[in-house]
Protein backbone atom coordinates (compact mmCIF):
# COMPACT_ATOMS: atom_id res chain seq x y z
CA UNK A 1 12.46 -37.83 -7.42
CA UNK A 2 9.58 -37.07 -5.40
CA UNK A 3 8.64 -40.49 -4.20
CA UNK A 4 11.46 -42.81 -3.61
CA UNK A 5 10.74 -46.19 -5.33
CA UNK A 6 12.14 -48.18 -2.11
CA UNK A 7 9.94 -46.51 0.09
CA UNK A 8 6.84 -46.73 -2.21
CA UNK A 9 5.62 -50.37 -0.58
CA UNK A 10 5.09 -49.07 2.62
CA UNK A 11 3.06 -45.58 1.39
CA UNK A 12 -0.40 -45.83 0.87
CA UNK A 13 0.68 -46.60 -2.95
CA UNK A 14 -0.44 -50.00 -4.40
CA UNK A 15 2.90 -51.86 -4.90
CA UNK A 16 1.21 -51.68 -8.56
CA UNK A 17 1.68 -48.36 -8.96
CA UNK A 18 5.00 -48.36 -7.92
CA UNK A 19 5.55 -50.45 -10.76
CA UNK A 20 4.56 -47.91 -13.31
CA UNK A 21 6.19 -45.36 -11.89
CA UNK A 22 9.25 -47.95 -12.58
CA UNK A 23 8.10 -48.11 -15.88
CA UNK A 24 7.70 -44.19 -16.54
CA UNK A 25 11.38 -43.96 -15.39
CA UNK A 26 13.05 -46.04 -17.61
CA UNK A 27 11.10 -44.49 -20.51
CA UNK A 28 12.42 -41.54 -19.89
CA UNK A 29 15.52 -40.31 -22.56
CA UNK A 30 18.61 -40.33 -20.85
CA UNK A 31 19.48 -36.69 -21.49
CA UNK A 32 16.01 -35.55 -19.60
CA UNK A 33 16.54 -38.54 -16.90
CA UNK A 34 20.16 -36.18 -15.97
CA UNK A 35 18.12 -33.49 -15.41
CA UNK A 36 16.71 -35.34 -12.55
CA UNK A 37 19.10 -35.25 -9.64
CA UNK A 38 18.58 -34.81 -5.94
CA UNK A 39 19.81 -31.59 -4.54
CA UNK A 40 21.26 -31.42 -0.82
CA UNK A 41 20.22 -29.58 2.06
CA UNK A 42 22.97 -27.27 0.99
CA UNK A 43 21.97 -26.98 -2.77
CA UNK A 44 18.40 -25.80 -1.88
CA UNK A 45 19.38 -23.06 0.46
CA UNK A 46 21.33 -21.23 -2.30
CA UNK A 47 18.69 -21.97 -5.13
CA UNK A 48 15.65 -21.28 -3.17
CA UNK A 49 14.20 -17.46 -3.15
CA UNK A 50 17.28 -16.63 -4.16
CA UNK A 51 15.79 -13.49 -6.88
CA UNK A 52 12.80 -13.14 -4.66
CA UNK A 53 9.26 -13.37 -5.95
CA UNK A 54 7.40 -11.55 -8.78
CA UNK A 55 3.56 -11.52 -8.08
CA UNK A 56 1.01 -9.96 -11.29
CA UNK A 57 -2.02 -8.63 -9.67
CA UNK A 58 -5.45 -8.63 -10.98
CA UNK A 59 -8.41 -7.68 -9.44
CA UNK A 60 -12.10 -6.52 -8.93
CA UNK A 61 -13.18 -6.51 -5.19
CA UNK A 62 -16.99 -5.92 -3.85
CA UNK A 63 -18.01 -5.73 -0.07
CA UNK A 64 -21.66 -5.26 0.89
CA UNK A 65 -21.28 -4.43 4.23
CA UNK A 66 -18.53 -3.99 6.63
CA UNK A 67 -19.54 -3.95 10.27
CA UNK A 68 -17.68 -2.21 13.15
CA UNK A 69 -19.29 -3.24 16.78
CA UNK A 70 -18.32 -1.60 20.00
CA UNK A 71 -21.76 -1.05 22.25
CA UNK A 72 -22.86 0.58 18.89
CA UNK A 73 -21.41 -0.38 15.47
CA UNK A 74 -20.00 1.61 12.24
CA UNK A 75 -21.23 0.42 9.01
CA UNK A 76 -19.58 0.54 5.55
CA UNK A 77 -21.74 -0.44 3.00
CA UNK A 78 -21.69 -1.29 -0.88
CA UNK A 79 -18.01 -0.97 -1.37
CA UNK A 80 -16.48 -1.71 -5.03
CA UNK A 81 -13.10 -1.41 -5.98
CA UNK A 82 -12.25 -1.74 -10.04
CA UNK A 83 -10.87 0.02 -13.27
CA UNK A 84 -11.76 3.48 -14.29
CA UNK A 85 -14.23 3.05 -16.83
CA UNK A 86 -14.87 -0.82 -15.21
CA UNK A 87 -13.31 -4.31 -15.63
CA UNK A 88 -9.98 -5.01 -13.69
CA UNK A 89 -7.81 -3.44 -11.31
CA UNK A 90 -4.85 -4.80 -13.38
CA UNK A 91 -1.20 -3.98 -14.56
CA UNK A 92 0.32 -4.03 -11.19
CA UNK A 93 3.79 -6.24 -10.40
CA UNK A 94 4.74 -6.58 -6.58
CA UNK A 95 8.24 -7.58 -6.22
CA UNK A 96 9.19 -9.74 -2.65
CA UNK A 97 12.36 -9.92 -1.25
CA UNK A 98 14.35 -10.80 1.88
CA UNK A 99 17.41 -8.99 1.40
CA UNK A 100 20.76 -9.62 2.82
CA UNK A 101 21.39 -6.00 3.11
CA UNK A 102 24.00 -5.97 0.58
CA UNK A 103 21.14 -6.03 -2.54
CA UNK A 104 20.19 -2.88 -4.30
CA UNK A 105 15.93 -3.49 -4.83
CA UNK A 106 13.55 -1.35 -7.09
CA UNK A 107 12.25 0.77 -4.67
CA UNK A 108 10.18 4.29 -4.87
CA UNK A 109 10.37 6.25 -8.15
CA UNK A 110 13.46 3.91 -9.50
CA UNK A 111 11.59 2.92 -12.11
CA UNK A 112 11.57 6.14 -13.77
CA UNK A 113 15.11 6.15 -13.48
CA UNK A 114 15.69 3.03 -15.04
CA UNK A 115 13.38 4.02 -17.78
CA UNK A 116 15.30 7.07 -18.36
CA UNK A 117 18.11 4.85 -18.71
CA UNK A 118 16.96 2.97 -21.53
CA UNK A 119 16.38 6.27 -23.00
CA UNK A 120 12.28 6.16 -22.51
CA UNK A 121 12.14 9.06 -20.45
CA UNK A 122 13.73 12.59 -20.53
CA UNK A 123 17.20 12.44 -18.11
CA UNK A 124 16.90 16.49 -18.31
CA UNK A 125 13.20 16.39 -16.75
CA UNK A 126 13.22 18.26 -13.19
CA UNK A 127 11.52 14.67 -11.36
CA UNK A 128 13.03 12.37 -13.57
CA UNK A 129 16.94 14.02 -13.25
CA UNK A 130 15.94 13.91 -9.49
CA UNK A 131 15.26 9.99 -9.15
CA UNK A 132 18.64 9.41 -11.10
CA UNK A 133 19.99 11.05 -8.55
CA UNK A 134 18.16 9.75 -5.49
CA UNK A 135 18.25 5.72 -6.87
CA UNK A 136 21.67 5.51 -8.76
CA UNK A 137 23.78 3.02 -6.41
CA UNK A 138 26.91 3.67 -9.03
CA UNK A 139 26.97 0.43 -9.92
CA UNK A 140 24.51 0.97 -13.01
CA UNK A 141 21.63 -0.03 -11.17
CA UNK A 142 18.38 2.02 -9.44
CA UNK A 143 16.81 1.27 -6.30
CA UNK A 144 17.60 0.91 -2.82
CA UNK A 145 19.33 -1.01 -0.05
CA UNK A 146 17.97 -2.29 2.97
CA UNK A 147 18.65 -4.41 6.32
CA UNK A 148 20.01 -7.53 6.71
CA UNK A 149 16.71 -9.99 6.76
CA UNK A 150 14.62 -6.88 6.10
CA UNK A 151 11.43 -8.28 4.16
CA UNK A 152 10.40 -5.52 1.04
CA UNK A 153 7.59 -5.40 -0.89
CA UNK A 154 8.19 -3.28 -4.03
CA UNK A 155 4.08 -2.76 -5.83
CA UNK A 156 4.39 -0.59 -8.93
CA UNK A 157 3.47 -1.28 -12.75
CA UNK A 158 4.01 -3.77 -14.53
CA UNK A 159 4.75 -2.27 -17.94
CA UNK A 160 4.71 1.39 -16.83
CA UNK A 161 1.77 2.46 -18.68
CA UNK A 162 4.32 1.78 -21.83
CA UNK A 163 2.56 -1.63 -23.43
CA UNK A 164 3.97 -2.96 -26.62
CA UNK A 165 6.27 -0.27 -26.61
CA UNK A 166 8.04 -1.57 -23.50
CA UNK A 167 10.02 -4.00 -25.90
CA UNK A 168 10.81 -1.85 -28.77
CA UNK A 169 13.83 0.59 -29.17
CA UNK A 170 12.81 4.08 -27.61
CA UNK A 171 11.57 6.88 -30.02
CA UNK A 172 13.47 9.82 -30.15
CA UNK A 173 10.83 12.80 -28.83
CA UNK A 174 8.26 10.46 -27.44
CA UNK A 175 9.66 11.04 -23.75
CA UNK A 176 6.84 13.22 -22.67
CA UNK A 177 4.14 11.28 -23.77
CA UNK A 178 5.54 8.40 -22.17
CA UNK A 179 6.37 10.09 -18.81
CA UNK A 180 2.42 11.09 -18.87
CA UNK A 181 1.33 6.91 -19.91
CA UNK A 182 3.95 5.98 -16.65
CA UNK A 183 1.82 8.52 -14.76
CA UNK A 184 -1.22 6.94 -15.51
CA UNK A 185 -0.44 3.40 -15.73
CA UNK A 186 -2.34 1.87 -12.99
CA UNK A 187 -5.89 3.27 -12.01
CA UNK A 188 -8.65 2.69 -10.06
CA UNK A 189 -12.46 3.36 -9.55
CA UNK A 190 -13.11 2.98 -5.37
CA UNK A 191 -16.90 3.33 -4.44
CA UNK A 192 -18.65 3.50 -1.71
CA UNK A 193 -22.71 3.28 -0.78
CA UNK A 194 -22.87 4.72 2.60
CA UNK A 195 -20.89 5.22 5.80
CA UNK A 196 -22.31 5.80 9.15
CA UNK A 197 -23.03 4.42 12.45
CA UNK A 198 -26.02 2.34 14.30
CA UNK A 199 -27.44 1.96 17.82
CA UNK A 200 -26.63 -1.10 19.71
CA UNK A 201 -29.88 -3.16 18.04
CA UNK A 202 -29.65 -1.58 14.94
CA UNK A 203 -32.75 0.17 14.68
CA UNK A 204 -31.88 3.51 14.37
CA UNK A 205 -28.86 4.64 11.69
CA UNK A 206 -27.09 8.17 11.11
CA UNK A 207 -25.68 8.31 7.17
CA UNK A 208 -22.29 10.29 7.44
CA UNK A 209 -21.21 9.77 3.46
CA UNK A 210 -23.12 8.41 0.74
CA UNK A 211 -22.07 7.75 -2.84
CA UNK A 212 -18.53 8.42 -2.79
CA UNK A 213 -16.42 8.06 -5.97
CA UNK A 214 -12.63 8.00 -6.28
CA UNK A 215 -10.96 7.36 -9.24
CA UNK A 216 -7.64 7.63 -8.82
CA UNK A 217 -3.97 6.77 -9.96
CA UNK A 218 -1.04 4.64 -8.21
CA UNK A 219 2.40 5.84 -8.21
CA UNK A 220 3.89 2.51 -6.03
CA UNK A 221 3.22 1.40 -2.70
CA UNK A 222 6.48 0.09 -0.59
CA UNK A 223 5.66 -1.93 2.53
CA UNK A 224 9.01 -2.72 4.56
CA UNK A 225 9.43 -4.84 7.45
CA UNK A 226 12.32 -4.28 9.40
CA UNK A 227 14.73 -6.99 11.18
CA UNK A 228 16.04 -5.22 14.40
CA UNK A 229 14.71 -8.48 16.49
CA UNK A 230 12.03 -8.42 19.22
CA UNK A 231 13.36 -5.79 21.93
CA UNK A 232 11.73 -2.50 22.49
CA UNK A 233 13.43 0.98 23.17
CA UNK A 234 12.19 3.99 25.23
CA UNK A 235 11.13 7.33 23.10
CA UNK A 236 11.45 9.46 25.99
CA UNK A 237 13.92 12.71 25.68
CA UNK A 238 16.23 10.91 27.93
CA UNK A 239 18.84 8.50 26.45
CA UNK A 240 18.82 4.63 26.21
CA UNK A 241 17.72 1.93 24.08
CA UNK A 242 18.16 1.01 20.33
CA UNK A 243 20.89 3.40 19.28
CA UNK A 244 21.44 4.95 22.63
CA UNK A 245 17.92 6.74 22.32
CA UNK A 246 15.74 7.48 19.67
CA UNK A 247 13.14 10.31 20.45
CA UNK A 248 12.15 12.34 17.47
CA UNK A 249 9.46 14.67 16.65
CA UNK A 250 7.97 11.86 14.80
CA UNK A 251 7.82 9.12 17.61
CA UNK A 252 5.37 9.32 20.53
CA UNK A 253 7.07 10.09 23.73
CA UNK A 254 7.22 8.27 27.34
CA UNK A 255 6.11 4.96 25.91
CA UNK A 256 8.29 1.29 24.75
CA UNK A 257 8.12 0.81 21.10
CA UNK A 258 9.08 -2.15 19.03
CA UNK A 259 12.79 -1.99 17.84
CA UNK A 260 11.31 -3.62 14.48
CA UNK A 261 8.59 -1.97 12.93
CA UNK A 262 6.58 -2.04 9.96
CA UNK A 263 7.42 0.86 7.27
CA UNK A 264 4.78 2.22 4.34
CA UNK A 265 5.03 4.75 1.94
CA UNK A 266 2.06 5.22 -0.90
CA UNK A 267 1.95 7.71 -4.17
CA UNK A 268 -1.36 8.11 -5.65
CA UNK A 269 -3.08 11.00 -7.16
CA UNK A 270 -7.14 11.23 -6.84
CA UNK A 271 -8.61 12.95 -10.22
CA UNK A 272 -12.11 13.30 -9.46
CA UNK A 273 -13.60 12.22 -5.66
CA UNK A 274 -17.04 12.88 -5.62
CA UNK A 275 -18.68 13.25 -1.90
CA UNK A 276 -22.53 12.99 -1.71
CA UNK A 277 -24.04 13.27 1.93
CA UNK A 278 -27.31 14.41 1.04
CA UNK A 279 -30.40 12.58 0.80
CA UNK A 280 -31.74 13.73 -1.82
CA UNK A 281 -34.84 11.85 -2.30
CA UNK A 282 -36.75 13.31 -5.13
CA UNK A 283 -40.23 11.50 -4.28
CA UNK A 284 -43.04 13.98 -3.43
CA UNK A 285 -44.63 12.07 -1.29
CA UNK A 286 -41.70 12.46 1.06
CA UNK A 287 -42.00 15.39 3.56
CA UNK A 288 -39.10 17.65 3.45
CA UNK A 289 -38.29 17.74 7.36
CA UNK A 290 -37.33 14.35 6.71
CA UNK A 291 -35.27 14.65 4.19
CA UNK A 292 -31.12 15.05 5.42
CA UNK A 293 -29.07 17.94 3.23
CA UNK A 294 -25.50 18.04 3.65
CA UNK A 295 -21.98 18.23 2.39
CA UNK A 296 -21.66 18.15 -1.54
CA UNK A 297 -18.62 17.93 -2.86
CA UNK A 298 -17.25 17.51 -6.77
CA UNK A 299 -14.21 16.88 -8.83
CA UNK A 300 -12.22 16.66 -5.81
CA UNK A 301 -8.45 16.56 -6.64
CA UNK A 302 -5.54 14.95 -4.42
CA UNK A 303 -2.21 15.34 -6.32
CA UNK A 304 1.24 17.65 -5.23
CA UNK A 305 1.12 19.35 -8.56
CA UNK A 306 1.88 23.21 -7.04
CA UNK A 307 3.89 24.85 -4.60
CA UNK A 308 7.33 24.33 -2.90
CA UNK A 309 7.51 20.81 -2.40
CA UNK A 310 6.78 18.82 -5.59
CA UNK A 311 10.39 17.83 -6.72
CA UNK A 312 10.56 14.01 -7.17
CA UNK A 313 6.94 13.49 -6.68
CA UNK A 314 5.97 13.41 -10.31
CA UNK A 315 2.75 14.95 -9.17
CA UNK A 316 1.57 12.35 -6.32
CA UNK A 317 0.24 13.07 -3.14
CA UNK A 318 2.92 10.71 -0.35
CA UNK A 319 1.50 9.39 2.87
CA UNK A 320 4.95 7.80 4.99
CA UNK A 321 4.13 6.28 8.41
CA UNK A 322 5.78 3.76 10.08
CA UNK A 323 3.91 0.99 12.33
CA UNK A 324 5.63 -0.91 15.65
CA UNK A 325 4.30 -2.54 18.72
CA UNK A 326 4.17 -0.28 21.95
CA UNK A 327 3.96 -0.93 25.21
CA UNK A 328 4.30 1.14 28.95
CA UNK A 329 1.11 3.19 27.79
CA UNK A 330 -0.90 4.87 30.84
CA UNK A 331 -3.76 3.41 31.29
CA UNK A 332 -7.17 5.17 31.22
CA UNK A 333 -8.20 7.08 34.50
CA UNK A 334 -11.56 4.94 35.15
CA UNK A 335 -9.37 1.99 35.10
CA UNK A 336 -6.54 3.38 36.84
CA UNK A 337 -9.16 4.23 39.35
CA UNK A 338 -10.50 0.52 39.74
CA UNK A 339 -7.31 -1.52 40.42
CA UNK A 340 -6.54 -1.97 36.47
CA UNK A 341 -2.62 -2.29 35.36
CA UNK A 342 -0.58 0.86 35.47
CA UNK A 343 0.18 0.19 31.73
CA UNK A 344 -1.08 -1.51 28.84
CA UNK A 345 0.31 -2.74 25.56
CA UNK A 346 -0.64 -1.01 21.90
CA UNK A 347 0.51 -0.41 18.64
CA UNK A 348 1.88 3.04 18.00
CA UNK A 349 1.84 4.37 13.94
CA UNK A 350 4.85 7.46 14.13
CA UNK A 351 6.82 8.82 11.54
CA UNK A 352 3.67 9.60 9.90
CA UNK A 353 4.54 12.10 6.67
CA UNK A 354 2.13 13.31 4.51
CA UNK A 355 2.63 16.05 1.74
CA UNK A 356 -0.38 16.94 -0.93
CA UNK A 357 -2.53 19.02 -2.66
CA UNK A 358 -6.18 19.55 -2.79
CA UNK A 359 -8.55 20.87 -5.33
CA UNK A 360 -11.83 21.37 -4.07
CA UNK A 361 -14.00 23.31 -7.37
CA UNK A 362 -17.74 22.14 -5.97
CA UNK A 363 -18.66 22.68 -2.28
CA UNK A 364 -22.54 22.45 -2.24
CA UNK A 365 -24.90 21.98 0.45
CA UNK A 366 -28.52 19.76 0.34
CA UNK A 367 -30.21 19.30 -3.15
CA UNK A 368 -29.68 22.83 -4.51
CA UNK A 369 -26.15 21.50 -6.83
CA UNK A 370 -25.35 25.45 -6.50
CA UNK A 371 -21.56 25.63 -5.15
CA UNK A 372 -20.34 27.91 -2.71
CA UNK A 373 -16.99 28.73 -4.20
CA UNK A 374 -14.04 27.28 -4.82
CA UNK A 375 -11.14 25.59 -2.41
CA UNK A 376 -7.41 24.75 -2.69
CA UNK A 377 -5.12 23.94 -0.50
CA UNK A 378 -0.93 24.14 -1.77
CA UNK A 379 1.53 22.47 0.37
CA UNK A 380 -1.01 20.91 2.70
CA UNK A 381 1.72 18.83 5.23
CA UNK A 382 1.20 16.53 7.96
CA UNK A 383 4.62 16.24 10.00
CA UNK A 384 6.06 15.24 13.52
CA UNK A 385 2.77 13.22 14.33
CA UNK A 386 1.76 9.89 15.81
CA UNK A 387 -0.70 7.91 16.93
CA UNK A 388 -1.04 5.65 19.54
CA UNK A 389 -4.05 2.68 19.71
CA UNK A 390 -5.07 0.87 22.96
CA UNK A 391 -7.72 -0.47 24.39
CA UNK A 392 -10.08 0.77 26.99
């Protein structure tokens, strides 16, 4: 019971309505009425949480201006994020969990694995045979396993692109077609109005992008948050703290960073970005001089489609960083110079791991629509690099 009946008299409850809450009890049947039952301290700690959360996402978000000051300010303006073809950013299921380390979670690609399980998807197919490989725990199930207390945040599909289908037998033969539905299950129309920055008052502006399209595709996003407790550790070459020392090529060097960190990995694949810096104002009234040509660009691509790398990515571009406090950064000269601290605190992102394509077909400069050729870049990798943000 919520409210017990011997403490109702002194609540702000009319002793009335204590009554009828009397009244509602004893009407209830007896075999619903043994349903009721206070659980203990003890109960409610292994019941509660205890499979995580399931959250269904749907969405249409709109921002008409986003604001950056510093002396001067950056503007972002007219900013929409829905469905290719309009309507909702839907069909997305994020999974929460606090694991106990022990716990094998959908993680990455192990949903095509599981789907090839249930006989959806071809086992034989070169990035589906891979995430059997990579997500099988050999226990029967696909995912991964994480740190004691570690908090993971699993965002995918929620029916894999797969509908009604989801919930029928599998046909025999219609594995590629639903490998290519998985692919596509979740997209996305982002747009933007213009980008640029402002003097101090705001009187004069500088455009650097206008009318940008994306419509792209989500593979999953997984956000983890590690539970290594509050200490830091030194990244220098020389040994000591979490582990005995933990420089890498990926870490910054010389600085304290957070023994607990925040970890993110994102698939997507962009089908058609359209770029439009150019003002191309088509009133003749307006002088030329004033007008602003630059960078056209159309049917930009984003994927990991060619080259050496593209086993297990099912043809998503993959951007990996990892995010911790950091602290023992040098502080800038001028205020080294005027007294300031030695060192100052930040937050470093490291680990950062990017791997893509690009397909660039229109390159075009001012109003002429005329491209210059034709770009593509196979294998394009960001690796061993970091980034570390203080103040100044």
């Amino acid at each position: 019971m919520l409210f017990p009946l011997s403490k109702m008299k002194d609540s702000l409850f009319p002793a009335k309505l204590a009554g009828m809450a009397l009244l509602s009890c004893t009407l209830i049947s007896g075999q619903s009425f043994a349903e009721l039952r206070l659980l203990s301290d003890e109960s409610l700690e292994a019941v509660v949480g205890k499979a995580g959360l399931t959250i269904d996402i749907e969405t249409q978000v709109s921002i008409a201006e986003f604001l950056y000051v510093d002396a001067g300010g950056i503007y972002y303006r007219d900013y929409s994020l829905n469905g290719i073809g309009g309507g909702l950013v839907d069909n997305i299921r994020a999974t929460v969990d606090i694991t106990d380390g022990a716990e094998t979670l959908a993680a990455g690609f192990s949903d095509m694995a599981m789907l090839a399980d249930l006989g959806f998807l071809d086992q034989n197919e070169a990035d589906v045979a891979w995430a059997i490989a990579e997500y099988d725990d050999g226990t029967g199930k696909y995912g991964k396993q994480f740190g004691d207390g570690d908090l993971f945040i699993h965002v995918a599909s929620q029916d894999y692109g797969l509908g009604g289908a989801l919930f029928a037998a599998p046909v025999l033969g219609d594995e590629a077609v639903n490998l290519a539905l998985t692919k596509n299950a979740i997209d996305l129309h982002v747009q933007q109005g213009d980008f640029g920055i402002t003097s101090s008052d705001g009187s004069i502006e500088t455009s650097i992008t206008r009318n940008v399209s994306i419509e792209a595709y989500l593979g999953y996003v997984d956000i983890l948050v590690t539970n290594r407790g509050n200490g830091f550790h030194e990244t220098s070459t020389n040994p000591g703290g979490l582990g005995g020392g933990l420089a890498s090529a990926g870490k910054p060097n010389n600085i304290l960073l957070a023994d607990s960190y925040i970890s993110l990995d994102v698939k997507f694949r962009v089908e058609d970005m359209d770029v439009d810096s150019t003002n191309n104002v088509t009133n003749p009234a307006v002088p030329l001089s004033v007008k602003n040509p630059y960078l056209t660009l159309r049917d930009f691509r984003i994927h990991n489609e060619r080259g050496q790398d593209t086993e297990g990515s099912f043809g998503f571009a993959s951007v990996e960083s990892k995010i911790g406090a950091a602290s023992g950064i040098i502080n800038t000269t001028s205020s080294l110079l005027s007294g300031a601290n030695t060192y100052i605190d930040g937050q470093a992102i490291y680990d950062i791991d990017i791997t893509w394509d690009w397909d660039l077909p229109h390159i075009s400069f001012g109003d002429t629509f005329t491209s210059i050729g034709a770009v593509y870049f196979t294998d394009f990798q960001v690796r061993d690099t970091s980034l570390v943000i203080s103040a100044h």
